[in-house]
Protein backbone atom coordinates (compact mmCIF):
# COMPACT_ATOMS: atom_id res chain seq x y z
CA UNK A 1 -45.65 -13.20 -62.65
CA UNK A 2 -46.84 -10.98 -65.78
CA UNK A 3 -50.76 -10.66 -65.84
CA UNK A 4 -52.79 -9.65 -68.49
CA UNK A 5 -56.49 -8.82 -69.22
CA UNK A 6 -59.09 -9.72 -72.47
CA UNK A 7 -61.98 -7.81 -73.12
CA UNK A 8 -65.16 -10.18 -72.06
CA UNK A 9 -67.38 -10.36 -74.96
CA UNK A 10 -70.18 -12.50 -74.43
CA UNK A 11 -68.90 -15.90 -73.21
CA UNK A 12 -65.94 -16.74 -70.78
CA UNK A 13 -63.80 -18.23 -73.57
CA UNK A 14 -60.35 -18.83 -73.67
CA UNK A 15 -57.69 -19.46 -76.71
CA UNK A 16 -55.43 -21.84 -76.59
CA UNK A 17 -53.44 -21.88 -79.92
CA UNK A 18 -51.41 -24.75 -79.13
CA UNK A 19 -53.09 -27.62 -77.32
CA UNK A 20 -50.29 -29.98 -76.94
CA UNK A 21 -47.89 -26.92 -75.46
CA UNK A 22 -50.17 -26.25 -72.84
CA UNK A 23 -50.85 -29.64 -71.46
CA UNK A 24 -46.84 -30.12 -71.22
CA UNK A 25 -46.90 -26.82 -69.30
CA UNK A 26 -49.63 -28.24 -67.00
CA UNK A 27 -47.80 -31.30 -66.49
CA UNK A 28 -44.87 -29.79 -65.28
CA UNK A 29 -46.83 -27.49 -63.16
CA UNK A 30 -48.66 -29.64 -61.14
CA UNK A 31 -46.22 -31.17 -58.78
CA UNK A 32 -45.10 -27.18 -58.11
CA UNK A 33 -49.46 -26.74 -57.50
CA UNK A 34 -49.79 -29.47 -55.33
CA UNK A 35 -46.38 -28.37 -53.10
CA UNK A 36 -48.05 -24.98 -52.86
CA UNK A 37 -51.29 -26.39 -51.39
CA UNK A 38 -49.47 -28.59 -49.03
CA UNK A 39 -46.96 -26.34 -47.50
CA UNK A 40 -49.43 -23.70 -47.12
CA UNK A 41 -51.79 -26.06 -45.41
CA UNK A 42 -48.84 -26.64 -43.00
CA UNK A 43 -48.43 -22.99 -42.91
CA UNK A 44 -51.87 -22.49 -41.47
CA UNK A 45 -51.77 -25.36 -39.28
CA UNK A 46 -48.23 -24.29 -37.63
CA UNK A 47 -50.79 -20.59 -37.36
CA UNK A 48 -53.00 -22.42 -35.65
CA UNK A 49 -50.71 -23.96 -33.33
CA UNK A 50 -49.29 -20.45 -32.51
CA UNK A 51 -52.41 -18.91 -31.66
CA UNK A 52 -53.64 -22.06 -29.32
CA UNK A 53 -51.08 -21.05 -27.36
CA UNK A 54 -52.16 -17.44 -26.54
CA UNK A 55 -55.51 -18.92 -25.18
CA UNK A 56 -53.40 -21.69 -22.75
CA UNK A 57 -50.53 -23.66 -22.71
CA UNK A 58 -51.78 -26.89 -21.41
CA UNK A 59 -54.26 -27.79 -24.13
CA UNK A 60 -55.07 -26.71 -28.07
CA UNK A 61 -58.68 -27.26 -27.37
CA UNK A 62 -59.82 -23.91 -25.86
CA UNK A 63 -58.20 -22.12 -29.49
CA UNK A 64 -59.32 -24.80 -31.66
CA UNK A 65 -62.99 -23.88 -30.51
CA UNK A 66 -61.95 -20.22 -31.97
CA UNK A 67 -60.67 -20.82 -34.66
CA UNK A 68 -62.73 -23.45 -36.12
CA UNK A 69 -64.14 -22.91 -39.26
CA UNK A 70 -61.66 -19.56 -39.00
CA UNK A 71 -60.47 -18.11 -42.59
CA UNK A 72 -56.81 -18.06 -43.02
CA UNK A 73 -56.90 -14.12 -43.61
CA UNK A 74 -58.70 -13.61 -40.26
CA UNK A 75 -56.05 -15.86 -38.01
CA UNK A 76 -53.02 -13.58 -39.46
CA UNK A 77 -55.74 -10.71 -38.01
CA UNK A 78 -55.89 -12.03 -34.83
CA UNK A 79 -52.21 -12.67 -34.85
CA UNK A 80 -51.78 -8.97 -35.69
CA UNK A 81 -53.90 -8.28 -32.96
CA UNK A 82 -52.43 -10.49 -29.96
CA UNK A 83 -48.82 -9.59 -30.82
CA UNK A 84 -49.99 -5.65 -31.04
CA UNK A 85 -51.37 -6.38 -27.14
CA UNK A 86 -48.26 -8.14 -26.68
CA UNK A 87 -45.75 -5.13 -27.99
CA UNK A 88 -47.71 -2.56 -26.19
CA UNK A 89 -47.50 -4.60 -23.09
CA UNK A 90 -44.38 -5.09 -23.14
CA UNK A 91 -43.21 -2.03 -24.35
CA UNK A 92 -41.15 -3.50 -27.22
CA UNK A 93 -41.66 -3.61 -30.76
CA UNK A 94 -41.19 -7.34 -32.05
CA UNK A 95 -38.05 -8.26 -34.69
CA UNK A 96 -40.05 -8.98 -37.94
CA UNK A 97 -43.20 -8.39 -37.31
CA UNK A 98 -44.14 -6.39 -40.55
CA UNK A 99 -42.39 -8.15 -42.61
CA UNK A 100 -43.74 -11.74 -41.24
CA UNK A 101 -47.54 -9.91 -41.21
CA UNK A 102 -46.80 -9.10 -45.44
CA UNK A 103 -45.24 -12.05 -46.03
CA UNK A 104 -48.28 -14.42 -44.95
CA UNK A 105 -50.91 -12.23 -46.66
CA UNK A 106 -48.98 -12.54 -49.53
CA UNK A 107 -48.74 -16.35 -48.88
CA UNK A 108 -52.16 -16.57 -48.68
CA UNK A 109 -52.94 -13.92 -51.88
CA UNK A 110 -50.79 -16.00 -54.26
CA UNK A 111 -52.22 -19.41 -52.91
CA UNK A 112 -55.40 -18.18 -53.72
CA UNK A 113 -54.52 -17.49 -57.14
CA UNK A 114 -52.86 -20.92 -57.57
CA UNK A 115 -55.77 -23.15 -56.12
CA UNK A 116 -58.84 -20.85 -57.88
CA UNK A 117 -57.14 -20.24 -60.98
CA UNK A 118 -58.90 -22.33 -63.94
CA UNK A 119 -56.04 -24.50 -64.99
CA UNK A 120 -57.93 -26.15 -68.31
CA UNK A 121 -57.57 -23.12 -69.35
CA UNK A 122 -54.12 -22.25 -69.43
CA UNK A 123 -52.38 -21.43 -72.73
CA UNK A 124 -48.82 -22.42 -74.38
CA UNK A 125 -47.40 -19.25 -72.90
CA UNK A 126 -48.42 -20.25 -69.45
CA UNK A 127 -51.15 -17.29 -68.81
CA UNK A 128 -54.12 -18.92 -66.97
CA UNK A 129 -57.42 -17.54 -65.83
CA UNK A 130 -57.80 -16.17 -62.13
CA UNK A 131 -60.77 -13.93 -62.30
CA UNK A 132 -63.16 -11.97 -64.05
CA UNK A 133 -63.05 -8.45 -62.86
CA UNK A 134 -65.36 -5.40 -63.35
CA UNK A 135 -64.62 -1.82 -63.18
CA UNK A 136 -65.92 1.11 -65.18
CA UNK A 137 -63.54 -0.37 -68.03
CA UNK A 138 -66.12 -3.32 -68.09
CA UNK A 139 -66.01 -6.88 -67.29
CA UNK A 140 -62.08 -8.40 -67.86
CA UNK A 141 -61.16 -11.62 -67.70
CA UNK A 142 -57.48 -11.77 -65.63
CA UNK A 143 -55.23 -14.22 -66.71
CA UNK A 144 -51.53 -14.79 -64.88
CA UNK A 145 -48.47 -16.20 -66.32
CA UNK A 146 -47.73 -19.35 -64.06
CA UNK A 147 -44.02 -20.37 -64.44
CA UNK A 148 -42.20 -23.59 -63.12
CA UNK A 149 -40.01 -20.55 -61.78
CA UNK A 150 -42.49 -18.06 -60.48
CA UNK A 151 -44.45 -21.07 -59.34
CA UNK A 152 -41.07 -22.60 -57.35
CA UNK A 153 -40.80 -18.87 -55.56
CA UNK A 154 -44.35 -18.84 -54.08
CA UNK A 155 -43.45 -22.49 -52.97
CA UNK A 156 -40.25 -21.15 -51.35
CA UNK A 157 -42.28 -17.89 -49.79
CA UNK A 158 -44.68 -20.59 -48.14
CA UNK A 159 -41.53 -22.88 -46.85
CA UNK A 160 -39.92 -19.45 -45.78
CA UNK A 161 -42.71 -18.17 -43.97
CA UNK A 162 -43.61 -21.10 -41.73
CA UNK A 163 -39.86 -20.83 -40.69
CA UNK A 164 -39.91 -17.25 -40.17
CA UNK A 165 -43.09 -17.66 -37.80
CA UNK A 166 -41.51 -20.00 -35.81
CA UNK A 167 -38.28 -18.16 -35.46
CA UNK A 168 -40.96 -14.77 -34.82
CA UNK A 169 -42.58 -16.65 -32.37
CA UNK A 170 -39.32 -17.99 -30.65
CA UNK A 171 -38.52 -14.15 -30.48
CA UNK A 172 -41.62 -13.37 -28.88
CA UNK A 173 -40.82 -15.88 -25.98
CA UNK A 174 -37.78 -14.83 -26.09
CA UNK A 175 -38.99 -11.04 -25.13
CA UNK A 176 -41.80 -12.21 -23.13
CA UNK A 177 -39.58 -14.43 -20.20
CA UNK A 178 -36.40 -11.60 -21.19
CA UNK A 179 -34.08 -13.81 -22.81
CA UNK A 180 -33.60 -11.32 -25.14
């Protein structure tokens, strides 16, 4: 995805040259928007699933009073922390476990962008607003380059890394009862 940045003059204004371009952009980028919000939503909820069962096995309730009202970013942190317990205890160091940690930040970093970007206000090239930003430069106003094709890959890293947690997780078990 190629970003770009605009000077912020006085009002958070965006061009759009050529209206009619831009809404047939948005209308082919919508069903890839609302894929990316679903499967991430499963994402989190297979998450949540996952770290139930490091409180107990026989019921979801004991987690689910942790991690209610939890932020996505801080369940991947305490997944990073029980499977660090888990490694040390067990003296082993888990198949995929970096990877798998990257790949759902980055799930949940590009989601982000997706679901807060400003969509009215993407142009006929694609480049929607994400963010205003402020450095010593002064205040910028982001925009990213949502394609049907960069838009399909963050779908496919959300599909991707639901299945890699599971098969991480199966791994885990697999170490903990030494199947493997």
């Amino acid at each position: 995805m190629k970003t770009k940045l605009k000077q912020f003059i006085q009002h958070l204004f965006h061009e759009i040259e050529d209206e009619d371009r831009a809404e047939e952009y948005l209308d082919n980028a919508l069903p890839y928007i609302g894929m990316i919000v679903m499967c991430f939503n499963s994402l989190e909820s297979t998450l949540d699933s996952l770290l139930c069962e490091n409180f107990t096995d026989r019921t979801d309730a004991t987690g689910l009073i942790v991690l209610n009202k939890m932020a996505y970013s801080s369940k991947v942190d305490l997944l990073q922390k029980f499977c660090d317990d888990f490694q040390i205890g067990m003296s082993s160091r888990l198949n995929g476990y970096d990877k798998l940690l990257a790949d759902l930040r980055e799930c949940a970093r590009l989601r982000n962008l997706v679901v807060h970007a400003n969509w009215e206000s993407t142009d006929e090239d694609g480049f929607t607003y994400v963010r205003l930003r402020m450095s010593k430069k002064g205040m910028q106003q982001e925009y990213v380059q949502f394609n049907e094709e960069s838009l399909q890959k963050i779908f496919e890293l959300t599909i991707q890394a639901r299945f890699d947690l599971y098969e991480f997780w199966e791994h885990r078990n697999d170490v903990l009862y030494g199947r493997a």
